[in-house]
C-alpha atoms as a PDB file:
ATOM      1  CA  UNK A   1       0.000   0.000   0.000  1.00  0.00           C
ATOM      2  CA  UNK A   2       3.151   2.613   1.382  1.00  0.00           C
ATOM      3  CA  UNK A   3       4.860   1.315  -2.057  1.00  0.00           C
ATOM      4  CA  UNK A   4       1.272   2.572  -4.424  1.00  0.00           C
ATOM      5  CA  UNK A   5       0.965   5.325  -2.513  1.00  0.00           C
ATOM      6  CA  UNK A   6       4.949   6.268  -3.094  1.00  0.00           C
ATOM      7  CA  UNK A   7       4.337   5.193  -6.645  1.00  0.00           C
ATOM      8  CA  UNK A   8       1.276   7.599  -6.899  1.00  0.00           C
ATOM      9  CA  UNK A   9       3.096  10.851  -5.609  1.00  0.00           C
ATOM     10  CA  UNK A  10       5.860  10.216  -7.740  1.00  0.00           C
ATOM     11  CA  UNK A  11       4.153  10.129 -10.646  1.00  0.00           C
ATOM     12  CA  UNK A  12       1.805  13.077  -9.876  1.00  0.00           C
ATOM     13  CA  UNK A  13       5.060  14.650  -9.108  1.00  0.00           C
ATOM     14  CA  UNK A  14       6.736  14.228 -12.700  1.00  0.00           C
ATOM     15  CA  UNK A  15       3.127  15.434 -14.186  1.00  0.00           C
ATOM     16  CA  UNK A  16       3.202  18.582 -12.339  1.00  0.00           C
ATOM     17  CA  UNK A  17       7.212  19.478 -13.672  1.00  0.00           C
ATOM     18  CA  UNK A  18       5.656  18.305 -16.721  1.00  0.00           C
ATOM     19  CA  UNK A  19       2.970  20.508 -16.810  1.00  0.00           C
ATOM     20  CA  UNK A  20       5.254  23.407 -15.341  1.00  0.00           C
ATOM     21  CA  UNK A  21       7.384  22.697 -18.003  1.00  0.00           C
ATOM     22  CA  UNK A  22       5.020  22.857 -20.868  1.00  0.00           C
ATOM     23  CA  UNK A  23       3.726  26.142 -19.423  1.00  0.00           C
ATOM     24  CA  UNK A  24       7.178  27.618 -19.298  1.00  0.00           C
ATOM     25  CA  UNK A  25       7.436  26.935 -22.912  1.00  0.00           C
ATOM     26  CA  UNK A  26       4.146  28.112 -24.093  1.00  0.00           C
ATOM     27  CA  UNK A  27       4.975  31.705 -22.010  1.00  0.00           C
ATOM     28  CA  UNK A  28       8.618  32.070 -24.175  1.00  0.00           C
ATOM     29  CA  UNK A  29       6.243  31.373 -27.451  1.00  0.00           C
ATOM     30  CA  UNK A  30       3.350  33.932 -26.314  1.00  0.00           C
ATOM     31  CA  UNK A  31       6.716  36.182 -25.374  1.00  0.00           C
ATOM     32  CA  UNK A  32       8.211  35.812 -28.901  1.00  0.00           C
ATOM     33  CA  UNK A  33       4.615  36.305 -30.640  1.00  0.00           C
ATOM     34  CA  UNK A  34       4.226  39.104 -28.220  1.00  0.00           C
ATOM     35  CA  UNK A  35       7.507  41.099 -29.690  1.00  0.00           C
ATOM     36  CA  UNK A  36       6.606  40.744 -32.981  1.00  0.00           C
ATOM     37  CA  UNK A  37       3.359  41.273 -32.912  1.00  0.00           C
ATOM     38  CA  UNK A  38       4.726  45.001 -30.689  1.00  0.00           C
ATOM     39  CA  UNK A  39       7.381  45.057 -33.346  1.00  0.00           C
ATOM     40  CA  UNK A  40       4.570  44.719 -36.317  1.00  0.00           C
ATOM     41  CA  UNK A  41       2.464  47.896 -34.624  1.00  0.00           C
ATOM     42  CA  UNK A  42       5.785  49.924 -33.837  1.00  0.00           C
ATOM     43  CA  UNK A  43       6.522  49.663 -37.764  1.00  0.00           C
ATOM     44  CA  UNK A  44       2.695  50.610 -38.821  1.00  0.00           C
ATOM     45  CA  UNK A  45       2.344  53.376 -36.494  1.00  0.00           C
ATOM     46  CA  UNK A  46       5.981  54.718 -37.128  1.00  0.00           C
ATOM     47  CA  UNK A  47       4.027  54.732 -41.186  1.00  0.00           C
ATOM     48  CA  UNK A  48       1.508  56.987 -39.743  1.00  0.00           C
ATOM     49  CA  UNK A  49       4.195  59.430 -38.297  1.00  0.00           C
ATOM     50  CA  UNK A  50       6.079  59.234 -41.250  1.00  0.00           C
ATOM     51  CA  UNK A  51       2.778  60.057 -43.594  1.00  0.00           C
ATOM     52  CA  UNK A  52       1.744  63.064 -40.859  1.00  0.00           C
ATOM     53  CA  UNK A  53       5.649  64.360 -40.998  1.00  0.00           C
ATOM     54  CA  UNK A  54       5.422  64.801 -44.971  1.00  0.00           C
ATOM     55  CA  UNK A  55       2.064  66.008 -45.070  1.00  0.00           C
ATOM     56  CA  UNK A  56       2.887  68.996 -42.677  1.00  0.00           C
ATOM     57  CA  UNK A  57       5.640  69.744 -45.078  1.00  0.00           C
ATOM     58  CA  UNK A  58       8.356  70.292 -42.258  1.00  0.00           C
ATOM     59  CA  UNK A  59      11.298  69.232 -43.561  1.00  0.00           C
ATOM     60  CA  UNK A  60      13.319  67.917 -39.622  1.00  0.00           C
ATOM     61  CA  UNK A  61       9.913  66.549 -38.693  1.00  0.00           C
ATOM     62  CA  UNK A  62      10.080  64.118 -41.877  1.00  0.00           C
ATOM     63  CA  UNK A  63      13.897  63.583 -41.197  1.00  0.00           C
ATOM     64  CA  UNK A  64      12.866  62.508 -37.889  1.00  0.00           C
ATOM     65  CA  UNK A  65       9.956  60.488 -38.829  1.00  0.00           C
ATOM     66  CA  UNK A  66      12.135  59.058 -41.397  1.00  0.00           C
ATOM     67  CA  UNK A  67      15.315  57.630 -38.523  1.00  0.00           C
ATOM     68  CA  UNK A  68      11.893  56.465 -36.488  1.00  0.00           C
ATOM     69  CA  UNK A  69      10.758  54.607 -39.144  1.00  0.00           C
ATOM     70  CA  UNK A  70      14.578  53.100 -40.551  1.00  0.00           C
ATOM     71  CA  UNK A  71      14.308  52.279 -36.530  1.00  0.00           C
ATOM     72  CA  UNK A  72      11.164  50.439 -35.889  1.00  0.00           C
ATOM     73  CA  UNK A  73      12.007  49.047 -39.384  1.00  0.00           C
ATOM     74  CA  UNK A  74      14.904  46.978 -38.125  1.00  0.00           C
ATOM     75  CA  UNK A  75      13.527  46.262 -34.923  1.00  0.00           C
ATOM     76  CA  UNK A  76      10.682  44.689 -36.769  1.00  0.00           C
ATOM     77  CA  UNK A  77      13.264  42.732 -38.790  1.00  0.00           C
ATOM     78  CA  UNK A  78      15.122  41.587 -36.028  1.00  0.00           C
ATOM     79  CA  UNK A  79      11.931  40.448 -34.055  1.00  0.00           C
ATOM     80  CA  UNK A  80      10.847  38.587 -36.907  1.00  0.00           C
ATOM     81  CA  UNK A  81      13.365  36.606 -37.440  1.00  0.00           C
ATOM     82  CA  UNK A  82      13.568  35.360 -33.945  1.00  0.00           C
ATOM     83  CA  UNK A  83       9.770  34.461 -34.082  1.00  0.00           C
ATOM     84  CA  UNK A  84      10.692  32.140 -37.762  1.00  0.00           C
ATOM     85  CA  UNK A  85      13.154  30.856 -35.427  1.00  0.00           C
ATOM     86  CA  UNK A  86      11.068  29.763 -32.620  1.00  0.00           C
ATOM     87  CA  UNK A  87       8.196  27.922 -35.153  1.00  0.00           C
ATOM     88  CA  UNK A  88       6.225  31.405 -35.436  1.00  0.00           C
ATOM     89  CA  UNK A  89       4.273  32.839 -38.814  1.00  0.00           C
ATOM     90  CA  UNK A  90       4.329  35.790 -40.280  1.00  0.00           C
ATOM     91  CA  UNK A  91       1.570  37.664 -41.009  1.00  0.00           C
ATOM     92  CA  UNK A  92       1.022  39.167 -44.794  1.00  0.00           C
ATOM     93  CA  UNK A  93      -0.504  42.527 -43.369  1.00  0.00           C
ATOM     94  CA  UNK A  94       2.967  43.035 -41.599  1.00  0.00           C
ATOM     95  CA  UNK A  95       5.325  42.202 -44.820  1.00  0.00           C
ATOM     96  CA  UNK A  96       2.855  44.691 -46.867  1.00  0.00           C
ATOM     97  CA  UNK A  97       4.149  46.702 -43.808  1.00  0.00           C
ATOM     98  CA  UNK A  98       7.691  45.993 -44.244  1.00  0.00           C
ATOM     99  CA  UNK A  99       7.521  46.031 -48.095  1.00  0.00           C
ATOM    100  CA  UNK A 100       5.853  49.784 -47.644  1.00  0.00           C
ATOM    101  CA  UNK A 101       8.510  51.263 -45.162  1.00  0.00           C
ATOM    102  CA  UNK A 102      11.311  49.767 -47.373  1.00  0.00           C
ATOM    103  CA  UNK A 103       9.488  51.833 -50.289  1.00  0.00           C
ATOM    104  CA  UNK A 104       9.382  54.685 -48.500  1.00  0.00           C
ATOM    105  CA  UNK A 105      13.147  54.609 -47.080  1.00  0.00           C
ATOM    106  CA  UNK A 106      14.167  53.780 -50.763  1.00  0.00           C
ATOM    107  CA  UNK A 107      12.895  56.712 -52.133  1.00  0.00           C
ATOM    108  CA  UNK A 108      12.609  59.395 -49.236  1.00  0.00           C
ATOM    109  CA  UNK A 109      15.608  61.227 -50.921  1.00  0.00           C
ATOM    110  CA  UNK A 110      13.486  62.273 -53.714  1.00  0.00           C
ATOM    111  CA  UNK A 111      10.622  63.483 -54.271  1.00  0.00           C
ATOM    112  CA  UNK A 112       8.889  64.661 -51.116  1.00  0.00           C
ATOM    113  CA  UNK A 113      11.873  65.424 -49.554  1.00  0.00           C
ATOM    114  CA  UNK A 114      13.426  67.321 -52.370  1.00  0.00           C
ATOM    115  CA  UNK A 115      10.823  69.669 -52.411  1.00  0.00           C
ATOM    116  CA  UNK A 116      10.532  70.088 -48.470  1.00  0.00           C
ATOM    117  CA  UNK A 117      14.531  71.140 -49.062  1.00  0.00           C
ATOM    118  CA  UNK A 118      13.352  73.238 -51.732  1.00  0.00           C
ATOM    119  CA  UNK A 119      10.656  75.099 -49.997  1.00  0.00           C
ATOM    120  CA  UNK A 120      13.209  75.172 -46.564  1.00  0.00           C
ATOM    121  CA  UNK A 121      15.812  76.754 -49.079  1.00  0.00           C
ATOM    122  CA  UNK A 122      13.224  79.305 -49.838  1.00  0.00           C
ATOM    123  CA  UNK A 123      12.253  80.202 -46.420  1.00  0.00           C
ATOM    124  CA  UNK A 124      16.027  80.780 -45.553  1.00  0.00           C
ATOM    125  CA  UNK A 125      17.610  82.529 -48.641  1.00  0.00           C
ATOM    126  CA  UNK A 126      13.800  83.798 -49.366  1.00  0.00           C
ATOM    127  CA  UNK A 127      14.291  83.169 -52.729  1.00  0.00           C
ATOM    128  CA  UNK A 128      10.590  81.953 -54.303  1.00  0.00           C
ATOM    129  CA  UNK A 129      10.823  78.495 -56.138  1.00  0.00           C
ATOM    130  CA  UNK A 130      10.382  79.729 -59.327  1.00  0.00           C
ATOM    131  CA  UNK A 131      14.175  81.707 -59.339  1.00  0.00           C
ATOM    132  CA  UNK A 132      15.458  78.243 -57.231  1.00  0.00           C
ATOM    133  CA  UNK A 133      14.149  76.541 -60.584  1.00  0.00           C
ATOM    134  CA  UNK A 134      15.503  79.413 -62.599  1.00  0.00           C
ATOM    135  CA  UNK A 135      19.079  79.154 -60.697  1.00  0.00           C
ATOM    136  CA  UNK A 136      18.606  75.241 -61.350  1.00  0.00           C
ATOM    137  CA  UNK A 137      17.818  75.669 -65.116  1.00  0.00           C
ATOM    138  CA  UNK A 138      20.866  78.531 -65.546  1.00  0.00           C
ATOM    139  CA  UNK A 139      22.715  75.837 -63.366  1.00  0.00           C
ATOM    140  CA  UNK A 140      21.893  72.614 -66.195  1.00  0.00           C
ATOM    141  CA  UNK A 141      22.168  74.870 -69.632  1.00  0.00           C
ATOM    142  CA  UNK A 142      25.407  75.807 -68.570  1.00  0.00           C
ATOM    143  CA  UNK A 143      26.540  72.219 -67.913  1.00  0.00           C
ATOM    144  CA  UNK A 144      24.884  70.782 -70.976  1.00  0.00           C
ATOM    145  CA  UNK A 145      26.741  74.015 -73.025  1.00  0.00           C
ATOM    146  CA  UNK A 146      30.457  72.625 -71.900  1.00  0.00           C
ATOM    147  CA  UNK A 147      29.076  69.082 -72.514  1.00  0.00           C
ATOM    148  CA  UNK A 148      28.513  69.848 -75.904  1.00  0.00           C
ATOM    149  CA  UNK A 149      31.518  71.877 -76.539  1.00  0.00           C
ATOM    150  CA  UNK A 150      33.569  69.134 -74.954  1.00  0.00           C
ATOM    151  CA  UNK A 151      31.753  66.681 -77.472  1.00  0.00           C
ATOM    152  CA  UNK A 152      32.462  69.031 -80.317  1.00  0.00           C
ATOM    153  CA  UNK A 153      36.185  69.664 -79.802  1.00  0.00           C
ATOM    154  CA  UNK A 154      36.102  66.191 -79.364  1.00  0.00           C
ATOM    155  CA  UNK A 155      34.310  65.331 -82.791  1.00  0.00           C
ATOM    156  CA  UNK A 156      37.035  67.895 -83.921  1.00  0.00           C
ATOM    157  CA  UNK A 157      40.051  65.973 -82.562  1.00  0.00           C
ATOM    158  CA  UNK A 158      38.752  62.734 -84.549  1.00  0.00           C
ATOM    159  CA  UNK A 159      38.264  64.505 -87.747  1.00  0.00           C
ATOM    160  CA  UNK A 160      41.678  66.110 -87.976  1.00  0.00           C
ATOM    161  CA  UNK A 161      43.318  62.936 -86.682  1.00  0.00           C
ATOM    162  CA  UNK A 162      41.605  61.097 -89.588  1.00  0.00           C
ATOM    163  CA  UNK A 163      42.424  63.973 -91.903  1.00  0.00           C
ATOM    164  CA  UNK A 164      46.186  63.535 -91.261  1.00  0.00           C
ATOM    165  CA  UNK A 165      45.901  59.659 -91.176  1.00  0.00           C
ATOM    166  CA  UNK A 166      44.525  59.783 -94.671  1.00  0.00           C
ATOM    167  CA  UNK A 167      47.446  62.885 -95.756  1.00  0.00           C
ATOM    168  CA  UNK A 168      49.722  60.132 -94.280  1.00  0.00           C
ATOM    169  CA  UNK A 169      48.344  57.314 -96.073  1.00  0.00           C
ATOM    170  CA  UNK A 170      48.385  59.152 -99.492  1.00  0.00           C
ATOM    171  CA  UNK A 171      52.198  59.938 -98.750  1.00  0.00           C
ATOM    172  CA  UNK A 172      53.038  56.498 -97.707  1.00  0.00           C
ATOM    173  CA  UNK A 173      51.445  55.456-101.411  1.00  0.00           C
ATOM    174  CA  UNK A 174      53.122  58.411-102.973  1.00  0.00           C
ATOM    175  CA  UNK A 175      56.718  57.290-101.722  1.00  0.00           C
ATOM    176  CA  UNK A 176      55.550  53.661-102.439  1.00  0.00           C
ATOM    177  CA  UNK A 177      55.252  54.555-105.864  1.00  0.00           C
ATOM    178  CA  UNK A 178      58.172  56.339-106.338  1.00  0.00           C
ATOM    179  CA  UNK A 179      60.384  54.107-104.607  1.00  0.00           C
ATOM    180  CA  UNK A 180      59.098  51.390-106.982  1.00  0.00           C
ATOM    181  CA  UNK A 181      59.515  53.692-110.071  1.00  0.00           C
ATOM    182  CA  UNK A 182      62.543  53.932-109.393  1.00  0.00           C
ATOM    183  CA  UNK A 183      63.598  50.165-108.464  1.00  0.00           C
ATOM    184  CA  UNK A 184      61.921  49.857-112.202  1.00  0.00           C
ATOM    185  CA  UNK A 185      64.485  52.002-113.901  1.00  0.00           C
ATOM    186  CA  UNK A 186      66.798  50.771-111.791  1.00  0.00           C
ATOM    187  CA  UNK A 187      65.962  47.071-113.042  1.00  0.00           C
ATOM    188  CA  UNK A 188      65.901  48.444-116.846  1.00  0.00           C
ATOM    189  CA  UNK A 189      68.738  50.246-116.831  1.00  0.00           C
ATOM    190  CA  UNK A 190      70.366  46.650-115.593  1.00  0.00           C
ATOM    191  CA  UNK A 191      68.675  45.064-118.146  1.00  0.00           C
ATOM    192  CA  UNK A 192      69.614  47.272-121.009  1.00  0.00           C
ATOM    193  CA  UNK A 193      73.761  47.206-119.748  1.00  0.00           C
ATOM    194  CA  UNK A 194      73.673  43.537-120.111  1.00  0.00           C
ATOM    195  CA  UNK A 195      71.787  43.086-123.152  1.00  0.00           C
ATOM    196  CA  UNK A 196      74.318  45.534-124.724  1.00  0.00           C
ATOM    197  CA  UNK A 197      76.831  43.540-123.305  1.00  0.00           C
ATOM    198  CA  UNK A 198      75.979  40.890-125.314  1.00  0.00           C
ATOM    199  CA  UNK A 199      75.736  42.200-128.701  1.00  0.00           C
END
């Protein structure tokens, strides 16, 4: 009876660790969900920001909403790869996330934020955009008028060095003829001493 009840204990002992155990588990899983699911919302909500920050038109509060969102863009990374890791699924609503910020990261040098620069350069210099455009424009013609003058002396070098190929091909042939002219007579002349020879 003492040995059953021994038995008994024993087991219900290595069914509670057991079930400790399995809890334990189950909490790191629901911790690792828990991070990127915080990670996930961190990245849509530093979108937001970043989509208030460029509608306002201030250029630091899009520069700042832009390192936020680089920020929670890693950190959502990093937090997802440790979920893969640990058996976890991603969810397609937070790659269209990640997909978006990347977007947005990629091409946050142009576009919107060229033009808050733009409109910050006019504040500060109070120049209107139209003479920063002008200034641009004088900027580019002036460029594109020593491109072309670089082409043309260019075009110019070519043509002359073909022109004096060609002079020095047609003197090459010139001598060529005249040196072989002359190896002619030369040969007749030899030809004419010894037939006279033997007369």
């Amino acid at each position: 009876m003492k040995k059953t009840l021994m038995s008994l204990a024993l087991a219900g002992l290595l069914l509670t660790a057991a079930s400790c155990k399995k809890n334990e588990t189950s909490d790191v899983k629901i911790d690792f969900t828990q991070s990127y699911e915080d990670a996930a919302l961190a990245l849509a909500t530093a979108q937001q920001n970043y989509q208030e920050a460029v509608a306002s038109k201030d250029p630091a509060r899009i520069e700042a909403a832009k390192i936020e969102l680089q920020k929670a863009q890693d950190k959502y990374v990093e937090s997802k790869k440790v979920y893969v890791a640990e058996g976890g699924t991603v969810k397609t609503e937070y790659e269209n996330n990640l997909a978006t910020s990347t977007q947005i990261l990629g091409n946050s040098s142009t576009g919107i934020v060229s033009n808050a620069i733009k409109r910050t350069d006019s504040i500060i210099t109070g120049k209107t955009n139209a003479e920063i455009d002008n200034a641009a424009k004088e900027i580019k013609d002036k460029v594109n008028t020593e491109k072309a003058k670089l082409v043309e002396d260019a075009n110019k070098k070519v043509s002359d060095a073909k022109v004096e190929a060609e002079k020095v091909k047609a003197d090459f042939k010139k001598s060529t003829e005249e040196t072989k002219k002359a190896a002619n007579e030369k040969i007749d002349k030899a030809q004419k001493d010894l037939n006279d020879l033997f007369k």
